[in-house]
N, C-alpha and C. Protein backbone atom coordinates (compact mmCIF):
# COMPACT_ATOMS: atom_id res chain seq x y z
N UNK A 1 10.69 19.19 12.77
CA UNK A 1 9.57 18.75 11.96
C UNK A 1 10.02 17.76 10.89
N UNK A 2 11.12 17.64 10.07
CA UNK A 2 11.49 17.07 9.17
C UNK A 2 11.81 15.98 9.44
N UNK A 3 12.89 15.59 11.15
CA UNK A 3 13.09 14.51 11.40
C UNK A 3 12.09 13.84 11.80
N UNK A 4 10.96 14.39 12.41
CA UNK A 4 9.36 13.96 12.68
C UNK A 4 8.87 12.80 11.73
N UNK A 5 8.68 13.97 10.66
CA UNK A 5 8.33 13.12 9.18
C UNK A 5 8.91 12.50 8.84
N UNK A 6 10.33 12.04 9.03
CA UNK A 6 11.21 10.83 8.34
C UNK A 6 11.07 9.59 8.78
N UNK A 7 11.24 10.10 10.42
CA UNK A 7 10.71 8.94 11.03
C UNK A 7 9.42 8.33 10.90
N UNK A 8 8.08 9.04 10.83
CA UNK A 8 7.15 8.70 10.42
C UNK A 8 7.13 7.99 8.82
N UNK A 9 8.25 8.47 7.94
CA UNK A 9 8.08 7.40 6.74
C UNK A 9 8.66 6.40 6.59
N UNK A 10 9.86 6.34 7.26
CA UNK A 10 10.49 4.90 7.98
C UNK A 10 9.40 3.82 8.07
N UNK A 11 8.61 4.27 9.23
CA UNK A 11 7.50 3.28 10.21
C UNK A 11 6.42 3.16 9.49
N UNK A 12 6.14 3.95 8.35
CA UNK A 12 4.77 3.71 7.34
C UNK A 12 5.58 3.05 6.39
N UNK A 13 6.90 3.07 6.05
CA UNK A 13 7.30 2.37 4.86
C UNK A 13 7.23 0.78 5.56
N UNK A 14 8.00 0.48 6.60
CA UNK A 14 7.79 -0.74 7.06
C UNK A 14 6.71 -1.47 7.41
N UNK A 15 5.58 -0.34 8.34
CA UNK A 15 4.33 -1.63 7.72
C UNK A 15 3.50 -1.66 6.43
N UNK A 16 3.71 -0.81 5.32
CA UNK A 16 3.60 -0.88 3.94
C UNK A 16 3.80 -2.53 3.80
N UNK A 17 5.15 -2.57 4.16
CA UNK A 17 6.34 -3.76 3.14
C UNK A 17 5.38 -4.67 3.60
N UNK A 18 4.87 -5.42 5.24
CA UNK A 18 4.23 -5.93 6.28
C UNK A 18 2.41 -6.21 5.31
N UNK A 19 2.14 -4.91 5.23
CA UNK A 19 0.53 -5.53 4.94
C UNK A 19 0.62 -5.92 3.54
N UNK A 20 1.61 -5.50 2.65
CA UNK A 20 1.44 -6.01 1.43
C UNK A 20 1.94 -7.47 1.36
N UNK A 21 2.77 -7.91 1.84
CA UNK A 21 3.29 -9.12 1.87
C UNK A 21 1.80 -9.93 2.73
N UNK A 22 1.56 -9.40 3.77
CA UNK A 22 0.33 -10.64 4.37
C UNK A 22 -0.92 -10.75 3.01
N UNK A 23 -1.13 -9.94 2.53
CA UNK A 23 -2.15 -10.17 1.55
C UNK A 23 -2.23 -11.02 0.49
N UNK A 24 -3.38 -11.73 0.94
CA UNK A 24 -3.32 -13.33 0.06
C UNK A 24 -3.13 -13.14 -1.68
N UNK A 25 -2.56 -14.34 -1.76
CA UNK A 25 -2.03 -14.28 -3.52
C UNK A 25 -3.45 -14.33 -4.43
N UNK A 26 -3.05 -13.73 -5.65
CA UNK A 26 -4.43 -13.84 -6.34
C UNK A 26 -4.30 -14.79 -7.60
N UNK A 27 -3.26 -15.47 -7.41
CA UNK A 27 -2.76 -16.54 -8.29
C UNK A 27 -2.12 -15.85 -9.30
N UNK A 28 -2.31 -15.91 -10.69
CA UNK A 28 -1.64 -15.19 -11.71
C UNK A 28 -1.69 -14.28 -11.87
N UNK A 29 -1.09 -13.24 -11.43
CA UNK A 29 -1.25 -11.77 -11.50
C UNK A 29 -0.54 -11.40 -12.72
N UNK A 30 0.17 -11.94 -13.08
CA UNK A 30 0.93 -11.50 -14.48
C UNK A 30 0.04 -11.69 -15.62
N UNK A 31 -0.81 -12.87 -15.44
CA UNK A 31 -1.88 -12.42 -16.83
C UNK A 31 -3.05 -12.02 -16.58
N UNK A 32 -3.41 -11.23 -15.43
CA UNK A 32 -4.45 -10.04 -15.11
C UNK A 32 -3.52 -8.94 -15.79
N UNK A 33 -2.50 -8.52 -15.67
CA UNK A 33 -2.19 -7.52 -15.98
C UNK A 33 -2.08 -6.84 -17.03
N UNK A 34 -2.27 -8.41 -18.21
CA UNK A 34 -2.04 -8.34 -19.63
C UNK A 34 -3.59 -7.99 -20.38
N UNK A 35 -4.46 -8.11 -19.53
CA UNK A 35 -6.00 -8.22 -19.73
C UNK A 35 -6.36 -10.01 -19.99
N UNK A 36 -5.43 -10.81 -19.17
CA UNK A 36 -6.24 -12.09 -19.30
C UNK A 36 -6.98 -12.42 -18.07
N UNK A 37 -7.91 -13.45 -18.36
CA UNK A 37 -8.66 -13.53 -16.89
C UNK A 37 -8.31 -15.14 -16.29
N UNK A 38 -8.38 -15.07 -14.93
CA UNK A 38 -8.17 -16.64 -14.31
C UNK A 38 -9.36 -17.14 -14.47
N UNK A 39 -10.49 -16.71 -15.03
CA UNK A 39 -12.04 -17.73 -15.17
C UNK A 39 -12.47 -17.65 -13.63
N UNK A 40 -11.91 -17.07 -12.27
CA UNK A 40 -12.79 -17.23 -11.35
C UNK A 40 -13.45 -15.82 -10.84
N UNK A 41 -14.90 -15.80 -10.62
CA UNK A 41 -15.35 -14.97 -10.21
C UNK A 41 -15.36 -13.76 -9.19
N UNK A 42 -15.00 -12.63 -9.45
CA UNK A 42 -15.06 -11.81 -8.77
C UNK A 42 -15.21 -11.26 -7.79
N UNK A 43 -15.45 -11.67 -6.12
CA UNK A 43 -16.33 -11.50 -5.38
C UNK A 43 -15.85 -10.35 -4.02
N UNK A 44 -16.30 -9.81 -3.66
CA UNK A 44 -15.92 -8.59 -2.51
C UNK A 44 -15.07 -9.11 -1.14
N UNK A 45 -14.33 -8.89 -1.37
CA UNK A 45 -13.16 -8.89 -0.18
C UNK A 45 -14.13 -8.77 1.32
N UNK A 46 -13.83 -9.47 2.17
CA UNK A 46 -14.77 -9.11 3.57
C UNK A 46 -13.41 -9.93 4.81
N UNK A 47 -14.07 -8.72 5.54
CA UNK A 47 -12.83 -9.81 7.08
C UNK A 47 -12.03 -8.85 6.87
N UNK A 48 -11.41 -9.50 7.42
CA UNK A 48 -9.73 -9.14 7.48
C UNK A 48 -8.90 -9.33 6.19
N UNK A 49 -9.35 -9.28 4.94
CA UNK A 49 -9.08 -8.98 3.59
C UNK A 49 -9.15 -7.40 3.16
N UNK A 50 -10.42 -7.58 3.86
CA UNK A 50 -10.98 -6.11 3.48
C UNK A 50 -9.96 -4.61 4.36
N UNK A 51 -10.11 -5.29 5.53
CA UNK A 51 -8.79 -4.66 6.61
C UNK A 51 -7.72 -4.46 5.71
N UNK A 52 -6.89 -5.46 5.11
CA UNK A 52 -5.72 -5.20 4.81
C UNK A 52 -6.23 -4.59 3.65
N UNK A 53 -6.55 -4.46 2.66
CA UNK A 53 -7.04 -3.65 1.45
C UNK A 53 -7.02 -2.13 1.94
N UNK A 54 -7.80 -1.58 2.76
CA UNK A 54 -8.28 -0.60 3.31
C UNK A 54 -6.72 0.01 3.72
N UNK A 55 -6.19 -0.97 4.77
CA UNK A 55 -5.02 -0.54 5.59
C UNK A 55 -4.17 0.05 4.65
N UNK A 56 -3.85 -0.70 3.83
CA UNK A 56 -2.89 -0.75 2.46
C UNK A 56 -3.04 0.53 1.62
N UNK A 57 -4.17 0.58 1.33
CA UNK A 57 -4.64 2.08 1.30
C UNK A 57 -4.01 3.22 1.95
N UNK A 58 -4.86 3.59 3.04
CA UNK A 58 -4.56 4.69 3.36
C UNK A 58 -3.15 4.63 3.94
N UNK A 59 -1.94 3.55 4.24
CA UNK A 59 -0.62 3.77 4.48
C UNK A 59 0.20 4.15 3.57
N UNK A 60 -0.52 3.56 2.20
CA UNK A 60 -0.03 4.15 1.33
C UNK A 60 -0.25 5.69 0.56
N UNK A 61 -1.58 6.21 0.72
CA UNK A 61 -1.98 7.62 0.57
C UNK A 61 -0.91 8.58 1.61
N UNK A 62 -0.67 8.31 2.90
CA UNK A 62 0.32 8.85 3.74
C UNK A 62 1.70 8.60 3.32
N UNK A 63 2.16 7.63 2.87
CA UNK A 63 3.49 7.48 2.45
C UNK A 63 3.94 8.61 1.48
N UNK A 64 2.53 8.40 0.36
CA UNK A 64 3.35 9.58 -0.69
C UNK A 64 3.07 11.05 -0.30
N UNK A 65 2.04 11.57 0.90
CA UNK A 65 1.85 12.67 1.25
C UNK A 65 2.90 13.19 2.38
N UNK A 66 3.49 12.13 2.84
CA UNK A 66 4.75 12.62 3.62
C UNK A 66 5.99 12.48 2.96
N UNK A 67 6.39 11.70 1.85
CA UNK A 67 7.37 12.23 1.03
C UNK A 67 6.94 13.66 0.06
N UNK A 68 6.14 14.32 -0.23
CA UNK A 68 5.70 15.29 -0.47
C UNK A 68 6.24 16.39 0.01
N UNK A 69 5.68 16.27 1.54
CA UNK A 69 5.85 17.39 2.41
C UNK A 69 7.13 17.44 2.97
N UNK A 70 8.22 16.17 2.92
CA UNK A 70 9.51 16.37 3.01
C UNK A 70 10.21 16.99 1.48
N UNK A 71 10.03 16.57 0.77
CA UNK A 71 10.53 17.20 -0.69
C UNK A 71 10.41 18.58 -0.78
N UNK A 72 8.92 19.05 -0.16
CA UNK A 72 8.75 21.06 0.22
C UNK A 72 9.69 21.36 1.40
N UNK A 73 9.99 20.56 2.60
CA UNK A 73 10.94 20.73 3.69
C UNK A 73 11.63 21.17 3.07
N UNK A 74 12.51 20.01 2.56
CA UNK A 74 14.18 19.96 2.27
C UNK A 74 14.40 20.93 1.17
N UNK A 75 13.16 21.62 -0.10
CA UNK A 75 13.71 22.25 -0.57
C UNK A 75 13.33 23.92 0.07
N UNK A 76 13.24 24.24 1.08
CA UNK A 76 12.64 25.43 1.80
C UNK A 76 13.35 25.44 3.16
């Protein structure tokens, strides 16, 4: 079971690295972060934006729920 799950976080860590890198730049992210704004409007992700958003998501909700359940493995 443990080597199961490792391998499974291997292959979720790698297309992690994969959908975050394809996802388009949002220009200055360093002064969003500060609370400044780029002046352009807001608008809802659709397509295959929305895909990778979503994807990105839930690979990442699994990433930290299978390092979890290896951390209860390895200490049990």
């Amino acid at each position: 079971m443990y080597d199961i799950l490792l391998y499974a976080l291997i292959i979720i860590s790698v297309l992690l690295i994969i959908l975050v890198m394809m996802q388009p730049s949002k220009g200055n992210a360093a002064s969003l972060l500060t609370g400044g704004d780029d002046g352009q409007p807001r608008t809802k992700a659709r397509g295959f934006e929305a895909f990778l958003i979503r994807a990105t998501t839930v690979l990442g909700f699994l990433f930290f729920a299978i390092n979890i359940a290896l951390a209860y493995l390895s200490s049990h």
